[in-house]
C-alpha atoms as a PDB file:
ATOM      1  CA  UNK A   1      -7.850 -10.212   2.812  1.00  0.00           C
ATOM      2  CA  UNK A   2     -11.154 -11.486   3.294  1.00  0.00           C
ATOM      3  CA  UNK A   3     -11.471 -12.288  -0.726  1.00  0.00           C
ATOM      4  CA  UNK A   4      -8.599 -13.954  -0.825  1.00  0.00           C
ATOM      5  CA  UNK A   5      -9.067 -16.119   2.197  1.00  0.00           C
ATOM      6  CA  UNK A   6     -13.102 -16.830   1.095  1.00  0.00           C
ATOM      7  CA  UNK A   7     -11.404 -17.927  -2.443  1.00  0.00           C
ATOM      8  CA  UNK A   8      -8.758 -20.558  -0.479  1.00  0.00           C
ATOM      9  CA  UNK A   9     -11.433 -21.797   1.480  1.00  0.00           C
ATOM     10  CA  UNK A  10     -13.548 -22.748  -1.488  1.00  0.00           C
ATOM     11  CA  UNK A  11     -10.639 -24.340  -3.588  1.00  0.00           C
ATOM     12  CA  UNK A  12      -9.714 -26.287  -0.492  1.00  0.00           C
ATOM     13  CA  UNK A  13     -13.615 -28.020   0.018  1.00  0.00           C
ATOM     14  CA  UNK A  14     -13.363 -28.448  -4.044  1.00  0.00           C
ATOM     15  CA  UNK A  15      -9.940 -30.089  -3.464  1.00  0.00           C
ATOM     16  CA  UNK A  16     -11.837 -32.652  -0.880  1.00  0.00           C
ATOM     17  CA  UNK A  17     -14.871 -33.052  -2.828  1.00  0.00           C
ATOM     18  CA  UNK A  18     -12.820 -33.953  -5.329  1.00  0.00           C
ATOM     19  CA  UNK A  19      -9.807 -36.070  -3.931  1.00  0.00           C
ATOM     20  CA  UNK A  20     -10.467 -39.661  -3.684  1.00  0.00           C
ATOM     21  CA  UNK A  21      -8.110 -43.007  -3.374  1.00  0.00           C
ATOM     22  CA  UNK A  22      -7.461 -43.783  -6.989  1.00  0.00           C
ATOM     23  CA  UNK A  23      -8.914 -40.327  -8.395  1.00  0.00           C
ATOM     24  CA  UNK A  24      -6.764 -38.579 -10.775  1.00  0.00           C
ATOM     25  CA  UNK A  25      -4.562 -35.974  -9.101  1.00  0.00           C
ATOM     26  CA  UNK A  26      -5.155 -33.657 -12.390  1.00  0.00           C
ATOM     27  CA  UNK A  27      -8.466 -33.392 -11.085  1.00  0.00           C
ATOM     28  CA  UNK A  28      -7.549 -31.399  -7.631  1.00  0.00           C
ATOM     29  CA  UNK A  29      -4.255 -29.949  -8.604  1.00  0.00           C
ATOM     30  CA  UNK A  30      -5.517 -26.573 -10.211  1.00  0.00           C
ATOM     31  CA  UNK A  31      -7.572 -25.976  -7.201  1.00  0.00           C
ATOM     32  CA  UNK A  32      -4.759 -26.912  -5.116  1.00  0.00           C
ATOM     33  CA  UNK A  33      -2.635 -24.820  -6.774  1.00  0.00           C
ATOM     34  CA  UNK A  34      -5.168 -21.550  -6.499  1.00  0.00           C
ATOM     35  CA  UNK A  35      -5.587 -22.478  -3.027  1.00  0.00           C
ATOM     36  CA  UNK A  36      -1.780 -21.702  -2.464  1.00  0.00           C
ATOM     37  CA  UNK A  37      -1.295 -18.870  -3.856  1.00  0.00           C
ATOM     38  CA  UNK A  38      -4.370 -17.399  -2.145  1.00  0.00           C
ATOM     39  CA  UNK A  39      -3.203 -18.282   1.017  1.00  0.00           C
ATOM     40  CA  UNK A  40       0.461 -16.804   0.508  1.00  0.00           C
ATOM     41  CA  UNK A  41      -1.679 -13.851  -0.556  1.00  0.00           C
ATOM     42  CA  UNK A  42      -3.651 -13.923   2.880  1.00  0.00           C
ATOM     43  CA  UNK A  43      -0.196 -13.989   4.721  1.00  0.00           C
ATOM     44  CA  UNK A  44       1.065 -11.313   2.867  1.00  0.00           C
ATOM     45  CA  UNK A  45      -2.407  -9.261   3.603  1.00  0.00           C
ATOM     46  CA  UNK A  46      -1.816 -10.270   7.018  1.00  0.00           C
ATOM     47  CA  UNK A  47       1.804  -9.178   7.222  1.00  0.00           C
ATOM     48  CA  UNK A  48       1.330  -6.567   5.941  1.00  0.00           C
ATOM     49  CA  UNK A  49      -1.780  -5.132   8.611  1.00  0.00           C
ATOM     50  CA  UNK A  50       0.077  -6.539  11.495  1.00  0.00           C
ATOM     51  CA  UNK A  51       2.978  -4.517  10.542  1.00  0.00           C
ATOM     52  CA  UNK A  52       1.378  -1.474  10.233  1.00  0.00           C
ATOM     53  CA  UNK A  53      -1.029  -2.305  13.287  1.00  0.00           C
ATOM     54  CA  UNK A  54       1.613  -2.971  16.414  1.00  0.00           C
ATOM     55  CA  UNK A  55       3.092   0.188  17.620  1.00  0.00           C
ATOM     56  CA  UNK A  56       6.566   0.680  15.805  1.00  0.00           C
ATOM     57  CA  UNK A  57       9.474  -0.371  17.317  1.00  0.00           C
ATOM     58  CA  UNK A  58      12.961   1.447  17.065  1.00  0.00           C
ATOM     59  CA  UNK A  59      12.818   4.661  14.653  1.00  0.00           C
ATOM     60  CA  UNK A  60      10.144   5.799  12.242  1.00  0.00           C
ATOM     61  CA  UNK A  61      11.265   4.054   8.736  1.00  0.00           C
ATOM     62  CA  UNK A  62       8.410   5.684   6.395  1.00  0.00           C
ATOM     63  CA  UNK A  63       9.534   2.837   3.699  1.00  0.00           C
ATOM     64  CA  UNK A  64       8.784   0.228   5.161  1.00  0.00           C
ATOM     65  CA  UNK A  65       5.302   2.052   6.081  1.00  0.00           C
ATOM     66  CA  UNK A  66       4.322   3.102   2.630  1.00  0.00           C
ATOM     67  CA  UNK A  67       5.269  -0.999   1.453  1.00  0.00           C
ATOM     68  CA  UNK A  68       2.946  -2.376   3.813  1.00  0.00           C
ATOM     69  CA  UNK A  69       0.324   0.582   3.030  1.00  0.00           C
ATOM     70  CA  UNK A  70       0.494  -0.112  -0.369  1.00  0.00           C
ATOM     71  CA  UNK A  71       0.450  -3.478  -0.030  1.00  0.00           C
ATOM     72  CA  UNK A  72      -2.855  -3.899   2.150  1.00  0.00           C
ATOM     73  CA  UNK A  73      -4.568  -0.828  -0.512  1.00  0.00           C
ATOM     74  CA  UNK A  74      -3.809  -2.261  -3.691  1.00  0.00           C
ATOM     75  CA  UNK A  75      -6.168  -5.208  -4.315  1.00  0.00           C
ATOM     76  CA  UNK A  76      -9.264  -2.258  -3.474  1.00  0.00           C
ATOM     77  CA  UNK A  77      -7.258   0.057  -5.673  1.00  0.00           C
ATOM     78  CA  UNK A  78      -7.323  -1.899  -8.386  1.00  0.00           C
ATOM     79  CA  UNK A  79     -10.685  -2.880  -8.279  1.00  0.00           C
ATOM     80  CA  UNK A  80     -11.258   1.051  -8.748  1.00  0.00           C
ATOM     81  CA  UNK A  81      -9.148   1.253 -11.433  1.00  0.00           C
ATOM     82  CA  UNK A  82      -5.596   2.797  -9.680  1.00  0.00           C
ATOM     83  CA  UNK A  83      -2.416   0.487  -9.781  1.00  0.00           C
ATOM     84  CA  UNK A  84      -0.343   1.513  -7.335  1.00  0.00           C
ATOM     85  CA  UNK A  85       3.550   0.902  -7.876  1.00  0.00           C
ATOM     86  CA  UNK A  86       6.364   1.255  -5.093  1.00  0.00           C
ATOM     87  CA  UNK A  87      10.151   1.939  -6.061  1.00  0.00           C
ATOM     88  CA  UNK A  88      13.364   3.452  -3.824  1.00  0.00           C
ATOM     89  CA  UNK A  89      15.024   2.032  -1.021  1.00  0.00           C
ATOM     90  CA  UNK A  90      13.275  -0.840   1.274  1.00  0.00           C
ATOM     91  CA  UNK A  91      13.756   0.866   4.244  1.00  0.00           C
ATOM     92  CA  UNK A  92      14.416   4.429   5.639  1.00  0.00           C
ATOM     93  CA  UNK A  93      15.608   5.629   8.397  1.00  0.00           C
ATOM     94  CA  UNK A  94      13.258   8.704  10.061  1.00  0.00           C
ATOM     95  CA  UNK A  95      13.614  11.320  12.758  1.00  0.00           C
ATOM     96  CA  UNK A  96      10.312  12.459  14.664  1.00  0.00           C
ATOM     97  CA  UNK A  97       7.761  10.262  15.872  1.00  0.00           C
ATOM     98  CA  UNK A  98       7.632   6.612  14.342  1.00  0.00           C
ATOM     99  CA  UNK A  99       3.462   6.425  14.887  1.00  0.00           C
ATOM    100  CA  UNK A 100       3.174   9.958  13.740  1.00  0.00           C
ATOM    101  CA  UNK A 101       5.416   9.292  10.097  1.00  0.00           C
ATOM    102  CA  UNK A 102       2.979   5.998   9.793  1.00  0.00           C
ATOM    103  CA  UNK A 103       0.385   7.917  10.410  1.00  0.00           C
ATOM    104  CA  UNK A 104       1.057  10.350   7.821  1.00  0.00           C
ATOM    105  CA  UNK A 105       2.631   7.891   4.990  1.00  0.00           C
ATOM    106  CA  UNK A 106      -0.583   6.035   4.695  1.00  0.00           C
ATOM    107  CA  UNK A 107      -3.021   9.264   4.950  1.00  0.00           C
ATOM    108  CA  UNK A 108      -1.113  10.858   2.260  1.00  0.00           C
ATOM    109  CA  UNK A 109      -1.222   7.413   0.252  1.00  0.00           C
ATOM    110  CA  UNK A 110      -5.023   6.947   1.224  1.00  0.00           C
ATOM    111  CA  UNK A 111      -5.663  10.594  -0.272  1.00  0.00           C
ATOM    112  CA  UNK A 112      -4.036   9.759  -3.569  1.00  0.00           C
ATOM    113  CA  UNK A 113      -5.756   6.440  -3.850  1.00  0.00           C
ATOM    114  CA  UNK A 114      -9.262   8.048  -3.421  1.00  0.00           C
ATOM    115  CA  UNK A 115      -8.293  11.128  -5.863  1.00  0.00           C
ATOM    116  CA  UNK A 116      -6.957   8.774  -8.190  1.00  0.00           C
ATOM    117  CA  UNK A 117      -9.906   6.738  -8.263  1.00  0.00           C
ATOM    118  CA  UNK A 118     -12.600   9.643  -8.747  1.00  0.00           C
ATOM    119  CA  UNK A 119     -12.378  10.220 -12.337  1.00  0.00           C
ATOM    120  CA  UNK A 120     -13.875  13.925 -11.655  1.00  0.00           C
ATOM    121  CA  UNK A 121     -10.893  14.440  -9.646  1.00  0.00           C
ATOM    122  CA  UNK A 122      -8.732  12.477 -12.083  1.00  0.00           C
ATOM    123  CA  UNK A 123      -9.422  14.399 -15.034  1.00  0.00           C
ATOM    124  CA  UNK A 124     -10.565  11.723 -17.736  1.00  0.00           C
ATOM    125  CA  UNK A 125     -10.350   7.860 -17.591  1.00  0.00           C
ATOM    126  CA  UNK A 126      -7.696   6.388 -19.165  1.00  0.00           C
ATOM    127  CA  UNK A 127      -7.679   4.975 -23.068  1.00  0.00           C
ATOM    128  CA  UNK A 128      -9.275   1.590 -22.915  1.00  0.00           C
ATOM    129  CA  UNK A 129      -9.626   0.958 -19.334  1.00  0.00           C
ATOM    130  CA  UNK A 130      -5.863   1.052 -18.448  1.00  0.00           C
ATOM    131  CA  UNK A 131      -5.460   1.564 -14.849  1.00  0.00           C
ATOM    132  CA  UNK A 132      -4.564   5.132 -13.645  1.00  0.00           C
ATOM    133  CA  UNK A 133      -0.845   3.829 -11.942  1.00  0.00           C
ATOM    134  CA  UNK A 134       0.275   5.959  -8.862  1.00  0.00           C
ATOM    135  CA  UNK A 135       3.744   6.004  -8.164  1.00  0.00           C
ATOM    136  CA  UNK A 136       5.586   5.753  -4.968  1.00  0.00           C
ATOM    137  CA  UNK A 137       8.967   6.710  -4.615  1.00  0.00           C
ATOM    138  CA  UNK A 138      10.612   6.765  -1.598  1.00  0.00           C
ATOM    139  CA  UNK A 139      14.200   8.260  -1.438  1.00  0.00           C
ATOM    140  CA  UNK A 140      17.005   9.323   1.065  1.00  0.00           C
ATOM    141  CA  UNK A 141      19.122  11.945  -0.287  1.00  0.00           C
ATOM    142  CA  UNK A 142      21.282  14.864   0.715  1.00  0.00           C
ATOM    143  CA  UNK A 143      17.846  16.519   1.208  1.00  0.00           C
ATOM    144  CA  UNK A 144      16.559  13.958   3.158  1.00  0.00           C
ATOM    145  CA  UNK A 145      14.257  11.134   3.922  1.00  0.00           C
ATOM    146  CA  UNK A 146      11.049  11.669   1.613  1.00  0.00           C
ATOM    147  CA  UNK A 147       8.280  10.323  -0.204  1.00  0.00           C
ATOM    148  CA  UNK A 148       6.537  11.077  -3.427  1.00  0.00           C
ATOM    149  CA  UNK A 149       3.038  10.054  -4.637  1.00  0.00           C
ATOM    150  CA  UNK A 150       2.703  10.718  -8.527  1.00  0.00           C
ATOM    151  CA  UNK A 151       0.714  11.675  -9.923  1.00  0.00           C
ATOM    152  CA  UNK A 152      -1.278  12.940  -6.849  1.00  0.00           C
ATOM    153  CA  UNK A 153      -4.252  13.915  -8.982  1.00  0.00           C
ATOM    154  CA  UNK A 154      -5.088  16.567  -6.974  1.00  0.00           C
ATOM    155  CA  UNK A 155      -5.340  14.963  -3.815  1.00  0.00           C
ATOM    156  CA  UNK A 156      -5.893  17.609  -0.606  1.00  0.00           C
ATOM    157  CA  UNK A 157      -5.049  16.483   2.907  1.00  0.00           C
ATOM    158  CA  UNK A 158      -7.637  18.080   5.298  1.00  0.00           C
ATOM    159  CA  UNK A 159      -6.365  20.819   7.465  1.00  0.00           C
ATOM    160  CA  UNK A 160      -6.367  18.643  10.438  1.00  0.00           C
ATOM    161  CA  UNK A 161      -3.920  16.301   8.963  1.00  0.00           C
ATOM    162  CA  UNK A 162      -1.917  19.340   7.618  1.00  0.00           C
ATOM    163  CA  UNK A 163      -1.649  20.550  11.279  1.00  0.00           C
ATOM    164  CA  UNK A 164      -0.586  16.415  13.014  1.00  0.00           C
ATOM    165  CA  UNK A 165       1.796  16.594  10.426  1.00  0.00           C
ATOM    166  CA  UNK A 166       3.891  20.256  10.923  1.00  0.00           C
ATOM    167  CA  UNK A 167       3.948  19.169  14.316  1.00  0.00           C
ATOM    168  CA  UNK A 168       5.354  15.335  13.763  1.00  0.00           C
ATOM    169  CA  UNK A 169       8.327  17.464  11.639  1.00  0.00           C
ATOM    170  CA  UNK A 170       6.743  15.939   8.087  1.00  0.00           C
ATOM    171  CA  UNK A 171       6.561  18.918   5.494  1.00  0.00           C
ATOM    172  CA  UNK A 172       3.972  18.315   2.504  1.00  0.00           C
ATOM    173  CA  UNK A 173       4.599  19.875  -0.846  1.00  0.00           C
ATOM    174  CA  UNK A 174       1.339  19.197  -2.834  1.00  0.00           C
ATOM    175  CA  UNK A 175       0.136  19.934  -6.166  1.00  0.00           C
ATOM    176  CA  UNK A 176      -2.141  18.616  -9.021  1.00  0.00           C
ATOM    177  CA  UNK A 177       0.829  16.340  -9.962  1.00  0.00           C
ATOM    178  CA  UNK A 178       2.804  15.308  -6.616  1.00  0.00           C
ATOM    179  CA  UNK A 179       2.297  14.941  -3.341  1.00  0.00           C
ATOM    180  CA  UNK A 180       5.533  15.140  -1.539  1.00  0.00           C
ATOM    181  CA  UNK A 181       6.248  14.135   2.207  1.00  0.00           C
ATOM    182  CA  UNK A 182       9.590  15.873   3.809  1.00  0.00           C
ATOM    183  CA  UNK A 183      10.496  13.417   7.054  1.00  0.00           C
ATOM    184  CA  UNK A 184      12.750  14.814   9.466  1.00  0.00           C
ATOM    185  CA  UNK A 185      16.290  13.613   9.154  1.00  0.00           C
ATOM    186  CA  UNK A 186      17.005  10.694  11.293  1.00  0.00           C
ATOM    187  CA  UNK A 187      19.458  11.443  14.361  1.00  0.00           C
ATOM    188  CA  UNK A 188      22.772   9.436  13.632  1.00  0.00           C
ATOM    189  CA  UNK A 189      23.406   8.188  17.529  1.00  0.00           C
END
């Protein structure tokens, strides 16, 4: 968030340094123009962290969790070399706690980010510098609400976490290849 702000700020003094009565308007308008989209970028950021920082309201919904997650982690991902991509339903509808599901959507997504950006851990780097992508699906079948992380590249939730999470309801299937949250179904009222 900070990067993105710092990079408005500039284009905006370059915009004034620049923007005089009878100056040519081609002069300004590329800085301008970054300056926007940085700052739509900053309100996204910001969205995104006040979202996931007020206590939830209503029932857990994991999806829009993991969105706001991934949205707030990506820029660092990438900058380690993991592009992390979000498909499935917009929102979800949980049982269990709502804190306790955000709590464990963006530890399991913080786990995968950090495996998938140690390239021990990883296995090899990618051909040419391609990103390692992580995908997160989020779906609400007969089985359930749930979320997958793959490839999870080995990615190992500490013991503690393992232990919040049995008793928020949230079963974790992990392997070298996904990491798989079970919510509890949401109670129809």
């Amino acid at each position: 968030m900070n990067n993105a702000l710092n990079g408005a700020l500039v284009n905006l003094e370059v915009v004034k340094a620049r923007a005089r009565p009878g100056a040519d308007a081609g002069l300004v308008a590329a800085f301008a123009a970054a300056a926007g989209e940085q700052m739509e970028l900053t309100a996204t950021l910001a969205g995104a962290l006040v979202s996931l920082a007020r206590a939830p309201r209503g029932g857990a919904d994991p999806a829009r969790d993991l969105r706001d997650a991934v949205t707030l982690l990506a820029p660092a991902a990438a900058h380690d070399g993991v592009r992390l991509e979000v498909e499935g339903a917009r929102t979800i509808a949980a049982g269990g706690d709502p804190l306790a599901t955000r709590l464990a959507v963006v530890r399991a997504l913080l786990a995968v980010a950090a495996a998938a950006s140690t390239v021990e851990i990883a296995g090899a780097v990618p051909a040419h510098g391609a990103p390692r992508a992580v995908r997160c699906t989020i779906r609400d079948d007969d089985a359930g609400p749930s979320l997958e992380l793959t490839p999870s590249f080995g990615a190992v939730l500490p013991d503690a976490v393992h232990r919040a999470l049995a008793r928020a309801g949230v079963r974790v299937q992990a392997g070298s290849e996904i990491l798989r949250l079970a919510l509890p179904a949401h109670d129809a009222p």
